[in-house]
C-alpha atoms as a PDB file:
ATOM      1  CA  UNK A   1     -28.410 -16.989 -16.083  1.00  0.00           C
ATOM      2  CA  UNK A   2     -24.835 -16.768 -16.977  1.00  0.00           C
ATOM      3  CA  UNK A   3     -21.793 -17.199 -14.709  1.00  0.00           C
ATOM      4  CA  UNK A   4     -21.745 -14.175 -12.237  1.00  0.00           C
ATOM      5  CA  UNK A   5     -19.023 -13.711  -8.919  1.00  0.00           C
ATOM      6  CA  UNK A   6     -20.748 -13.596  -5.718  1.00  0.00           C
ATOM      7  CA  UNK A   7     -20.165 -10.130  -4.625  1.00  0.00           C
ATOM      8  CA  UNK A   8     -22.042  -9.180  -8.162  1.00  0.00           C
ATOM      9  CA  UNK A   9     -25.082 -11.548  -7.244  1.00  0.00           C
ATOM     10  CA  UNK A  10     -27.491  -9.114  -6.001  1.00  0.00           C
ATOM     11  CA  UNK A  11     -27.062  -5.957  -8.784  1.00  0.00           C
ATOM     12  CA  UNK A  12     -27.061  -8.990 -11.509  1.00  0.00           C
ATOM     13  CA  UNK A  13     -29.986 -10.863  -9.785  1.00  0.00           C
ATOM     14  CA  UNK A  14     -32.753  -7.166  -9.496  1.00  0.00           C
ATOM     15  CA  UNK A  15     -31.717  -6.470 -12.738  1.00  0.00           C
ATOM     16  CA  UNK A  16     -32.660  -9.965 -14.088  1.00  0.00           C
ATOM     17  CA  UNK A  17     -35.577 -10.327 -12.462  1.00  0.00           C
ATOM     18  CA  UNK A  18     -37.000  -6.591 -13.422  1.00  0.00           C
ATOM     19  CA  UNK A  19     -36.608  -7.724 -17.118  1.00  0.00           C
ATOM     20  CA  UNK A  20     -38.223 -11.212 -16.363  1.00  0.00           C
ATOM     21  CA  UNK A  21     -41.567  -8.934 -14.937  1.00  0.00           C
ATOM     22  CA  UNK A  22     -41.546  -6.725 -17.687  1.00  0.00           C
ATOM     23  CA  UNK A  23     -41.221 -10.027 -19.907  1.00  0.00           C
ATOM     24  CA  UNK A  24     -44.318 -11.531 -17.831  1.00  0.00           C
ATOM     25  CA  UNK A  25     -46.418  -8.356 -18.060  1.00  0.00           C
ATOM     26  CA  UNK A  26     -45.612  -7.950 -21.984  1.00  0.00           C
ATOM     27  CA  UNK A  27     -46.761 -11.513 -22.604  1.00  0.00           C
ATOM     28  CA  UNK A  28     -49.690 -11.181 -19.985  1.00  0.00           C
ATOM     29  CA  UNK A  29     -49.500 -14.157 -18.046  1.00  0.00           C
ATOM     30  CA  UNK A  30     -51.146 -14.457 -15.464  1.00  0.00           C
ATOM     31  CA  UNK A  31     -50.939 -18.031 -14.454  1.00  0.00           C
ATOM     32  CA  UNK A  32     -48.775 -18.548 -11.211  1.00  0.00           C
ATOM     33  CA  UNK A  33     -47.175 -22.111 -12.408  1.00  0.00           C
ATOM     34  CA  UNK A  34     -46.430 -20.544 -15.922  1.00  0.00           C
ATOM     35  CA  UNK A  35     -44.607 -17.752 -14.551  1.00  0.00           C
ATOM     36  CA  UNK A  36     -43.049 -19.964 -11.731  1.00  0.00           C
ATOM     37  CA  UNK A  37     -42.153 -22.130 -14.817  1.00  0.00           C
ATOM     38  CA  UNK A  38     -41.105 -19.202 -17.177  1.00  0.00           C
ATOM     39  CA  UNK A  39     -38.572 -18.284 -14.562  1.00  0.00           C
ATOM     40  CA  UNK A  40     -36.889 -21.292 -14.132  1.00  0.00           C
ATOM     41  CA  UNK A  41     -36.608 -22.069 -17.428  1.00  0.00           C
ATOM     42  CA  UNK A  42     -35.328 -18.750 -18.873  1.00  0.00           C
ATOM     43  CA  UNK A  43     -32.953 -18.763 -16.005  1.00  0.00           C
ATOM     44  CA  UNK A  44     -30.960 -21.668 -17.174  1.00  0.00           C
ATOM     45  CA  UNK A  45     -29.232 -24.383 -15.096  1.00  0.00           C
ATOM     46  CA  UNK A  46     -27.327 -22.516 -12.514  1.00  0.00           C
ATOM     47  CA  UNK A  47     -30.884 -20.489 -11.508  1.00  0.00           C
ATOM     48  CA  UNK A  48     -32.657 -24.184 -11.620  1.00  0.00           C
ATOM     49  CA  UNK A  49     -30.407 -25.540  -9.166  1.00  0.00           C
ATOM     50  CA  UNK A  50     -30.387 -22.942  -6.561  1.00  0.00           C
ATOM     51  CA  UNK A  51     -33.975 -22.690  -6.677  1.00  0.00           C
ATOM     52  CA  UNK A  52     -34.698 -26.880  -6.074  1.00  0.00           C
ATOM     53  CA  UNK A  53     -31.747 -26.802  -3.111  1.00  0.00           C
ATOM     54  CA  UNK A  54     -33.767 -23.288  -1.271  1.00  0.00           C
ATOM     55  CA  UNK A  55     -36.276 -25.656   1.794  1.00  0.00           C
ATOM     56  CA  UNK A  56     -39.678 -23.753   0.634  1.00  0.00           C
ATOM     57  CA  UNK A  57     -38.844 -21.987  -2.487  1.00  0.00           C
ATOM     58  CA  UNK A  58     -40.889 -24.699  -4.547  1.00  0.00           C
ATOM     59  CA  UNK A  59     -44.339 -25.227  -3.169  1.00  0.00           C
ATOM     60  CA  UNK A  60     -46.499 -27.641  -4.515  1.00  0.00           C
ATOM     61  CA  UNK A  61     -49.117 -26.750  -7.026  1.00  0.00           C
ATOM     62  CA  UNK A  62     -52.720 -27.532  -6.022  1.00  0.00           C
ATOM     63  CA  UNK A  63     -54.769 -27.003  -9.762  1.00  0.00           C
ATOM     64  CA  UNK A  64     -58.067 -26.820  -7.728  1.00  0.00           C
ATOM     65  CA  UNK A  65     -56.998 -23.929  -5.005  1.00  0.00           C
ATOM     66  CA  UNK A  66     -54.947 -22.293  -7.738  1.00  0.00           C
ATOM     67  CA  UNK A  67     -52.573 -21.511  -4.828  1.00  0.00           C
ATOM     68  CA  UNK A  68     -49.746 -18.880  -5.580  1.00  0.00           C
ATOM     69  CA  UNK A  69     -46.494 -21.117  -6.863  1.00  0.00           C
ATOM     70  CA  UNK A  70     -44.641 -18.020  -7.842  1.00  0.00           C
ATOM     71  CA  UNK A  71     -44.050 -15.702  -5.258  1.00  0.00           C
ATOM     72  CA  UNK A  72     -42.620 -17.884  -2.744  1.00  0.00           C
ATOM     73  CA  UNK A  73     -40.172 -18.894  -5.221  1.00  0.00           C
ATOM     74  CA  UNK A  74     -39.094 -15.189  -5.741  1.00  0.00           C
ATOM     75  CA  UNK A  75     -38.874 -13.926  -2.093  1.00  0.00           C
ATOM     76  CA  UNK A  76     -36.242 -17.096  -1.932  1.00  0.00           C
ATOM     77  CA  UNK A  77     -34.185 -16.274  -4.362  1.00  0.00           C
ATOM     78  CA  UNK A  78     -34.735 -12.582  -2.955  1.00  0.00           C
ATOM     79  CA  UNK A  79     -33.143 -13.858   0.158  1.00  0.00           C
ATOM     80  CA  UNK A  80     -30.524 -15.981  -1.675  1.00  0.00           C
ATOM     81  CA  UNK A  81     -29.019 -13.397  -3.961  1.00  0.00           C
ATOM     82  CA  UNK A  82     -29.536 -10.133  -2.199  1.00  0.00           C
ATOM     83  CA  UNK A  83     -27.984 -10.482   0.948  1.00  0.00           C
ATOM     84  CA  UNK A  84     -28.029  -7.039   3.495  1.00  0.00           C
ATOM     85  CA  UNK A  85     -26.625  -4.344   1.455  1.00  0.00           C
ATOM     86  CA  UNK A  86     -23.408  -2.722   3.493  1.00  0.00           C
ATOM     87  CA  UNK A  87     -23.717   1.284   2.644  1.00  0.00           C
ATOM     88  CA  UNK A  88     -20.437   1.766   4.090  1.00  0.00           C
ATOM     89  CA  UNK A  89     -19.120  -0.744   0.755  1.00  0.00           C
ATOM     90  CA  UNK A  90     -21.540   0.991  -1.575  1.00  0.00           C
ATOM     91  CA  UNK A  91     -20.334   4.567  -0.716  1.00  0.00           C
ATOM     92  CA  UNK A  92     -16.655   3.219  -1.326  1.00  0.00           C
ATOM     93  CA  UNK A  93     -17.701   1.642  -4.507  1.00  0.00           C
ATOM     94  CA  UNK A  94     -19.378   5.281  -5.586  1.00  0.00           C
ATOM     95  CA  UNK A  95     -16.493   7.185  -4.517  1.00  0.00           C
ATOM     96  CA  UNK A  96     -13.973   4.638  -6.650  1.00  0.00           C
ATOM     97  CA  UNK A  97     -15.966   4.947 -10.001  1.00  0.00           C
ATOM     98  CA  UNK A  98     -13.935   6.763 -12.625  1.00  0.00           C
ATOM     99  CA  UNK A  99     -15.066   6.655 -16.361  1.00  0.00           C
ATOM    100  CA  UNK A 100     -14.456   3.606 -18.604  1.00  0.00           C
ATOM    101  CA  UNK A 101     -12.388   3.348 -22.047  1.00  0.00           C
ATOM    102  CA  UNK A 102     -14.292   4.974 -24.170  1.00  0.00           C
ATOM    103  CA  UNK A 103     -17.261   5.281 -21.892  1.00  0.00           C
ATOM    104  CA  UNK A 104     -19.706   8.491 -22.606  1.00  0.00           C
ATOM    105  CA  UNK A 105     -20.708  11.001 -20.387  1.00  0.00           C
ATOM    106  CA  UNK A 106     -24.115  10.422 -20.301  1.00  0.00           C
ATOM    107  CA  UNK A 107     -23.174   6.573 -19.295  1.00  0.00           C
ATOM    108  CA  UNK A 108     -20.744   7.047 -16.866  1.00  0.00           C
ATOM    109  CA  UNK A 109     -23.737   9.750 -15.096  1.00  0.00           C
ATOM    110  CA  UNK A 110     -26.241   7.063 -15.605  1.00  0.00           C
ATOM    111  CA  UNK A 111     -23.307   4.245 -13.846  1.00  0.00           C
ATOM    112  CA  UNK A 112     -23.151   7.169 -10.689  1.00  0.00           C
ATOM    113  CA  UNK A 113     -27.085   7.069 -10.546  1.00  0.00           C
ATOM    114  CA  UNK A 114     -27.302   3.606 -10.273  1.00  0.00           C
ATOM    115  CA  UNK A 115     -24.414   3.382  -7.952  1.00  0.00           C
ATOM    116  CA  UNK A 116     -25.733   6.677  -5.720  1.00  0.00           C
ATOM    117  CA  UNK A 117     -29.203   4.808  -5.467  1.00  0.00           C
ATOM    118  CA  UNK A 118     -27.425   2.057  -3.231  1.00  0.00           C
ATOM    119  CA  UNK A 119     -25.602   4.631  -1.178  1.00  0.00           C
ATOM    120  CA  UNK A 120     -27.288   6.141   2.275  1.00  0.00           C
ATOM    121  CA  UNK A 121     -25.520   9.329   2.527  1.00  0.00           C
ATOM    122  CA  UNK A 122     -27.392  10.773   5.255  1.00  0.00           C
ATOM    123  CA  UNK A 123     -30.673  12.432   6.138  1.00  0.00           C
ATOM    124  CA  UNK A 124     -29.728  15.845   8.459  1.00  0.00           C
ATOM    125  CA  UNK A 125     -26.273  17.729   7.780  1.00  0.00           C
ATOM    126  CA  UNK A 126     -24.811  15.860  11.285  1.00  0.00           C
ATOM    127  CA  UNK A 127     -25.581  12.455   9.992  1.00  0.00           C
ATOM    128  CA  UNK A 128     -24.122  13.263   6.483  1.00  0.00           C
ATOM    129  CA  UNK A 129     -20.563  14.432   8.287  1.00  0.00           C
ATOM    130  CA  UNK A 130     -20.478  11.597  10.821  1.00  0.00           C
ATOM    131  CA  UNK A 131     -21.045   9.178   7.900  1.00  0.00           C
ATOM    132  CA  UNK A 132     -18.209  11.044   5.650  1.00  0.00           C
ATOM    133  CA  UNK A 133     -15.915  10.909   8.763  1.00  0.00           C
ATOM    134  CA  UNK A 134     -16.614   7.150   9.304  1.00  0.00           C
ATOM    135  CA  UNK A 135     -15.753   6.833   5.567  1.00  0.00           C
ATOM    136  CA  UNK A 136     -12.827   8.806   5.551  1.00  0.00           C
ATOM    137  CA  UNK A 137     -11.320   6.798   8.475  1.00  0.00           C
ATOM    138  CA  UNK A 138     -12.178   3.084   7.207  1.00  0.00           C
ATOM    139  CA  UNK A 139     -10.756   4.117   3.161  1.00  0.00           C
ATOM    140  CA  UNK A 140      -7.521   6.004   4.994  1.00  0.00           C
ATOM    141  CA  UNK A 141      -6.410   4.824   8.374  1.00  0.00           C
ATOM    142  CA  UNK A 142      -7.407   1.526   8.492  1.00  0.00           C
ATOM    143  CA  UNK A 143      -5.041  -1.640   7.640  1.00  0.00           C
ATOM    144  CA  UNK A 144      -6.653  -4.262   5.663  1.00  0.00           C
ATOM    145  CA  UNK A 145      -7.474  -6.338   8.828  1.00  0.00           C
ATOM    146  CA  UNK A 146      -9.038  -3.699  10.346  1.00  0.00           C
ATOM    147  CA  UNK A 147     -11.176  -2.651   7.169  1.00  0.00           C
ATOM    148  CA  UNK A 148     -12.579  -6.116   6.995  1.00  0.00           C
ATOM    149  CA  UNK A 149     -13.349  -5.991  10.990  1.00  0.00           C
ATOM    150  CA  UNK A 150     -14.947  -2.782  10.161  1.00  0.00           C
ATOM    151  CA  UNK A 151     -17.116  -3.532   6.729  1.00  0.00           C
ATOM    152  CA  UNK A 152     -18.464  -6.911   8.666  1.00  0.00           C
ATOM    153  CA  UNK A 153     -21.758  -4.527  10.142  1.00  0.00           C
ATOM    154  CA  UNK A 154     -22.387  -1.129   9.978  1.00  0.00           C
ATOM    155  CA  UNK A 155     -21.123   0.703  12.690  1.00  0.00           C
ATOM    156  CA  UNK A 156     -22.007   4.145  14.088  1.00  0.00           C
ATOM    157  CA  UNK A 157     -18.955   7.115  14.085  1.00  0.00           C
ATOM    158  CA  UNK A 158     -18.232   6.772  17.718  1.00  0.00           C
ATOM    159  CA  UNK A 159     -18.421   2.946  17.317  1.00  0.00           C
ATOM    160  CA  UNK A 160     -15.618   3.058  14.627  1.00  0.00           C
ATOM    161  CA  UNK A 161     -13.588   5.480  16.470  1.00  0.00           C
ATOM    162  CA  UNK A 162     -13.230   3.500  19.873  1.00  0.00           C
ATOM    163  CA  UNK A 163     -12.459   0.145  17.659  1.00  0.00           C
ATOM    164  CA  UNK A 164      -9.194   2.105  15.993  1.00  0.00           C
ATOM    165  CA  UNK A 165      -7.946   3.533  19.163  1.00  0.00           C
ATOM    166  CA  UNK A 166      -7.705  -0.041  20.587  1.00  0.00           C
ATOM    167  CA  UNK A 167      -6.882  -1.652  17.837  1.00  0.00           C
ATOM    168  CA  UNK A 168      -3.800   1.348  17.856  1.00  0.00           C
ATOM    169  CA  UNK A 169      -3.159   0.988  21.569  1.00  0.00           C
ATOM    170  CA  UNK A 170      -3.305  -2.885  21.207  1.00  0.00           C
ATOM    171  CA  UNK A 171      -0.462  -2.598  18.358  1.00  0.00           C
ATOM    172  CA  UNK A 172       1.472  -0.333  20.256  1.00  0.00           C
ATOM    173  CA  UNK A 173       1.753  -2.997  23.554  1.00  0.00           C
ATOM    174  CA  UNK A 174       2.255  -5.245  21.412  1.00  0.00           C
ATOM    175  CA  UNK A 175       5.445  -3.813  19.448  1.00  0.00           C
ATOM    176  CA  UNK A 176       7.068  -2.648  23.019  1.00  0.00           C
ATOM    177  CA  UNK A 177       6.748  -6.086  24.487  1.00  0.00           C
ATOM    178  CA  UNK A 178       8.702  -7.811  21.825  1.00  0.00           C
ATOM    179  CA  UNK A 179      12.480  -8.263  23.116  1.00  0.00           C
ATOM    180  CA  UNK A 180      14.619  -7.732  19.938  1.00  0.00           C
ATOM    181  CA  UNK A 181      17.110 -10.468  19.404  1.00  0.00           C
ATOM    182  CA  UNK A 182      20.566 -10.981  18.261  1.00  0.00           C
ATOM    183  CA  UNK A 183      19.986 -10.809  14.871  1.00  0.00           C
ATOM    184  CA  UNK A 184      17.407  -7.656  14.703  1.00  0.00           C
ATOM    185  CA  UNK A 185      20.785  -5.921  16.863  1.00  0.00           C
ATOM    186  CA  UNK A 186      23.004  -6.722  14.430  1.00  0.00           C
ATOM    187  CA  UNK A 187      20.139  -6.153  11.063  1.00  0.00           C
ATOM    188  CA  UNK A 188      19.808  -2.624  12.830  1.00  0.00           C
ATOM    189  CA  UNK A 189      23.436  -1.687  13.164  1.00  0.00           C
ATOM    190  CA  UNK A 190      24.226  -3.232   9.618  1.00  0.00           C
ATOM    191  CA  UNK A 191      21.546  -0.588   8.238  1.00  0.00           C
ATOM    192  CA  UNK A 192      23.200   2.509   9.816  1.00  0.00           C
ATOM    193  CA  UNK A 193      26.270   1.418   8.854  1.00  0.00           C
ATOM    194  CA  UNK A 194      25.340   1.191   5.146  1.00  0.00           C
ATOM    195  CA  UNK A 195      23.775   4.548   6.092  1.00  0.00           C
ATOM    196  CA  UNK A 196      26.869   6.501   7.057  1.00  0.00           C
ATOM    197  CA  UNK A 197      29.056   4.208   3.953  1.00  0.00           C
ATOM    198  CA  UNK A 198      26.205   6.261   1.716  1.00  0.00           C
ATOM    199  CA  UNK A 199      26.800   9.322   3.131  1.00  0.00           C
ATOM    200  CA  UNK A 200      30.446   9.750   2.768  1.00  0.00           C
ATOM    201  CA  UNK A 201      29.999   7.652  -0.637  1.00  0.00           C
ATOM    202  CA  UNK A 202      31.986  10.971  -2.494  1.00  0.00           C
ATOM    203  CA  UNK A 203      35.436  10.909  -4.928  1.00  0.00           C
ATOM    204  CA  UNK A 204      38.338  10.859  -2.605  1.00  0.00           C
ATOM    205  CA  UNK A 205      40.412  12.976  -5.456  1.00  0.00           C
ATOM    206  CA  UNK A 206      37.635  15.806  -5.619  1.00  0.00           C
ATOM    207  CA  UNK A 207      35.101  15.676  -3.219  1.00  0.00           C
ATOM    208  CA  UNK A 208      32.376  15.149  -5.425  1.00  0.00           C
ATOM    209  CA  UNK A 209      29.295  13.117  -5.325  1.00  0.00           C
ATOM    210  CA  UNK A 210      28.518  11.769  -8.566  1.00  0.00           C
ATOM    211  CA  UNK A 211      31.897  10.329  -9.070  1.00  0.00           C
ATOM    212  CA  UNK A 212      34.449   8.091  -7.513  1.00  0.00           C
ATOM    213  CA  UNK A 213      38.024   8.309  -7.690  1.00  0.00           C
ATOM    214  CA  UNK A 214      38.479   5.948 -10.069  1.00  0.00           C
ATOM    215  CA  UNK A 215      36.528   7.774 -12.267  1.00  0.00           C
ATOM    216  CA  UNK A 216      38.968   9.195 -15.459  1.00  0.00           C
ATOM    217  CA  UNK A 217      36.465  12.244 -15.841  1.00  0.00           C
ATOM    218  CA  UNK A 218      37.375  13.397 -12.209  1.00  0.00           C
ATOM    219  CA  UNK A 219      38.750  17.127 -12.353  1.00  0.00           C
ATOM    220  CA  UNK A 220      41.550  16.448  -9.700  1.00  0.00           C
ATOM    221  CA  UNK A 221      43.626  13.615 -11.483  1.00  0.00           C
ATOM    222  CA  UNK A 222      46.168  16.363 -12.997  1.00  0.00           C
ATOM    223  CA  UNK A 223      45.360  18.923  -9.989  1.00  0.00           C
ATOM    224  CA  UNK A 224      48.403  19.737  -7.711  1.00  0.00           C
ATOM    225  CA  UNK A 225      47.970  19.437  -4.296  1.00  0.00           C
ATOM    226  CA  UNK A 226      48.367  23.062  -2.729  1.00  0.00           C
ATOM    227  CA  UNK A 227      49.006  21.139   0.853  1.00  0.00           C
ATOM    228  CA  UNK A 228      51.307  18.380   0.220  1.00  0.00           C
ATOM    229  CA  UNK A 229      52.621  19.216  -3.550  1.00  0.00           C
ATOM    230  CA  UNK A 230      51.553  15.739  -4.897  1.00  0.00           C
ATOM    231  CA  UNK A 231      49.597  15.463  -8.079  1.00  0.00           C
ATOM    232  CA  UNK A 232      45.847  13.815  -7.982  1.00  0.00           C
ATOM    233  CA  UNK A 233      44.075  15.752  -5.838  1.00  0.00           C
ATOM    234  CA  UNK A 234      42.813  18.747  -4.148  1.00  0.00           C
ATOM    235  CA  UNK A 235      44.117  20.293  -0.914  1.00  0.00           C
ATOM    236  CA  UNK A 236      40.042  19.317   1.135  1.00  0.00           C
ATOM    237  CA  UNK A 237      40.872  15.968   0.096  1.00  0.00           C
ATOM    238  CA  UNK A 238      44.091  15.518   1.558  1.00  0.00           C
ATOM    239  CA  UNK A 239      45.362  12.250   3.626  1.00  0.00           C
ATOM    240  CA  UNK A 240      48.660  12.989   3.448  1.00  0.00           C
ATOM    241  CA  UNK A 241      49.979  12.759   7.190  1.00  0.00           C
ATOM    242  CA  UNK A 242      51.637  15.621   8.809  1.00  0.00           C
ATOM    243  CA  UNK A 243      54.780  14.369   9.506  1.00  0.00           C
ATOM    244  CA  UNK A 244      55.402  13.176   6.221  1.00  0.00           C
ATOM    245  CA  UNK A 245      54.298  16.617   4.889  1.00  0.00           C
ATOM    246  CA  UNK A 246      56.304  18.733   7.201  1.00  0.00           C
ATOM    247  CA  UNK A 247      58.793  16.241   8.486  1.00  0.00           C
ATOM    248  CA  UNK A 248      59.732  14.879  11.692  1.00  0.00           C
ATOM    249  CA  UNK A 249      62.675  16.281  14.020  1.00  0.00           C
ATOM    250  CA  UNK A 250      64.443  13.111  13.396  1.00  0.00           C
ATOM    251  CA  UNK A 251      64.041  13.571  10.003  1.00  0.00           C
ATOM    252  CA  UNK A 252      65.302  17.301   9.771  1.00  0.00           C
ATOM    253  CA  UNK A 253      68.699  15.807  11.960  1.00  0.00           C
ATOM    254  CA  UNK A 254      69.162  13.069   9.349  1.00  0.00           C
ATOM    255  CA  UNK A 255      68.778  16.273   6.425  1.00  0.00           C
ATOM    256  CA  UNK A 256      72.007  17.698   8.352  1.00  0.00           C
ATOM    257  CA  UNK A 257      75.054  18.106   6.590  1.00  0.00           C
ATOM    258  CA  UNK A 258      77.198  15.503   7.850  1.00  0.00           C
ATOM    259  CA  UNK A 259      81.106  16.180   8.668  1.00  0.00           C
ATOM    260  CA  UNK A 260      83.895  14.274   7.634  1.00  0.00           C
ATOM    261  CA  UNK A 261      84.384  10.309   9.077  1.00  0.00           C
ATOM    262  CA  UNK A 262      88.045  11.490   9.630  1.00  0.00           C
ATOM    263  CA  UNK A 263      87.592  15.321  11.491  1.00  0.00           C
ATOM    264  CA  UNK A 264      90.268  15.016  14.216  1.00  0.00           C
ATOM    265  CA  UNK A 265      90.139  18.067  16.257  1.00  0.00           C
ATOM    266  CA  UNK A 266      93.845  20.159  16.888  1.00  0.00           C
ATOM    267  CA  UNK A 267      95.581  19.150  20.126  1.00  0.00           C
ATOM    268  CA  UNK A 268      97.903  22.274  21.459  1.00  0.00           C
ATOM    269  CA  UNK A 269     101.636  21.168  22.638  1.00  0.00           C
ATOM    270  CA  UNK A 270     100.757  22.891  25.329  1.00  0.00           C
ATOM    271  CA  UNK A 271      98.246  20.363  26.526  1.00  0.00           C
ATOM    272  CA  UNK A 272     100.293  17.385  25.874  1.00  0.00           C
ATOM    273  CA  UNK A 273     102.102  18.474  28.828  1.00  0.00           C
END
């Protein structure tokens, strides 16, 4: 038998073992050490050693009681290579299958018999919906830890239900008992920051969004300020400060016309005395 992964071993393994019989029955043998020998030897090395390390798969021949050789040998590798067969994993595996390149239709209907033949889907329409909600919740909800917790045996609807609601509850406790530390405080307020940076991330000439000011294409570089008369922006873009705009009162004194250094004011003779 050629090189196969383990989680293949049991498909691979009925389907070898169907051709062997139909190989057996063709030939007609009938001997129990030929076809004990037949199968070891058309199943190669790998199928050889398995079989001589199973305790009970090779029982001794007696020629006299013609005892039967062959069908302990099978049931063994029976139990080796087809472990219990998970329906929840089967169902999964049906509902995954999509067509092959260049696969037919008639193939890819005979791949979903094959694959639906492995599948328990339910007897009565209660058991079908309980097993389609038990589905739904392992392929959906559940994390990867939890989908291996849950695949391990097959577990009833309510079964699956109470093990998420712990396992929820349990995650829950444990996020509100961790005490966040320095550098989660400042991790969280370096986020919002970068948060509010990217929302007022517009051109400071325009307003715009898909600019900055730097940018040569922005509208406003020639635009006249209708606020503070400068050139290179609009007026909802503004910084200019007020009092530079409007002026201060100090400024509006030093405006002022100024008299002369030298203004001496007219003295009467009449007050000289």
């Amino acid at each position: 038998m050629a090189e196969i992964k383990p989680f293949l071993w049991r498909n691979e393994w009925e389907k070898w073992l169907r051709s062997f019989n139909i190989y057996v029955d063709t030939e007609e043998i009938s001997s129990v050490i030929k076809k004990r020998n037949k199968l070891l030897h058309l199943g190669g090395p790998q199928l050889q050693e398995v079989a001589y390390s199973l305790p009970g798969a090779l029982v001794a021949y007696h020629a006299t009681k013609e005892n039967d050789v062959f069908t302990p040998l099978v049931d063994k590798l029976n139990e080796y290579f087809s472990p219990q067969r998970n329906a929840v994993f089967e169902r999964h595996m049906f509902r995954s299958m999509v067509p092959r390149q260049g696969e037919s239709f008639a193939e890819f209907l005979l791949r979903l018999r094959q694959q639906a033949s492995k599948c328990s889907f339910g007897a009565t329409k209660t058991e079908i919906e309980e097993i389609c909600i038990a589905d739904k919740i392992i392929d959906a909800w559940a994390k990867t830890a939890l989908k291996k917790k849950l695949l391990e045996t097959e577990l009833k609807l309510e079964e699956i239900i109470n093990t998420c609601t712990v396992e929820e509850q349990v995650n829950q406790q444990s996020e509100a008992m961790v005490i966040p530390s320095d550098a989660d405080i400042v991790k969280k307020i370096a986020v919002q920051t970068k948060r509010n940076d990217r929302t007022n991330d517009v051109c400071g000439r325009c307003g715009a969004a898909d600019h900055d000011e730097r940018s040569m294409a922005c509208p406003a570089r020639n635009s006249k300020c209708n606020k503070c008369s400068r050139f290179g922006h609009y007026a909802r873009m503004c910084k200019t400060a007020l009092k530079r705009r409007f002026g201060t009162p100090y400024d509006n004194q030093r405006k002022r016309p100024r008299t002369s250094q030298f203004q001496v004011r007219a003295i009467d003779e009449e007050e000289l005395f």
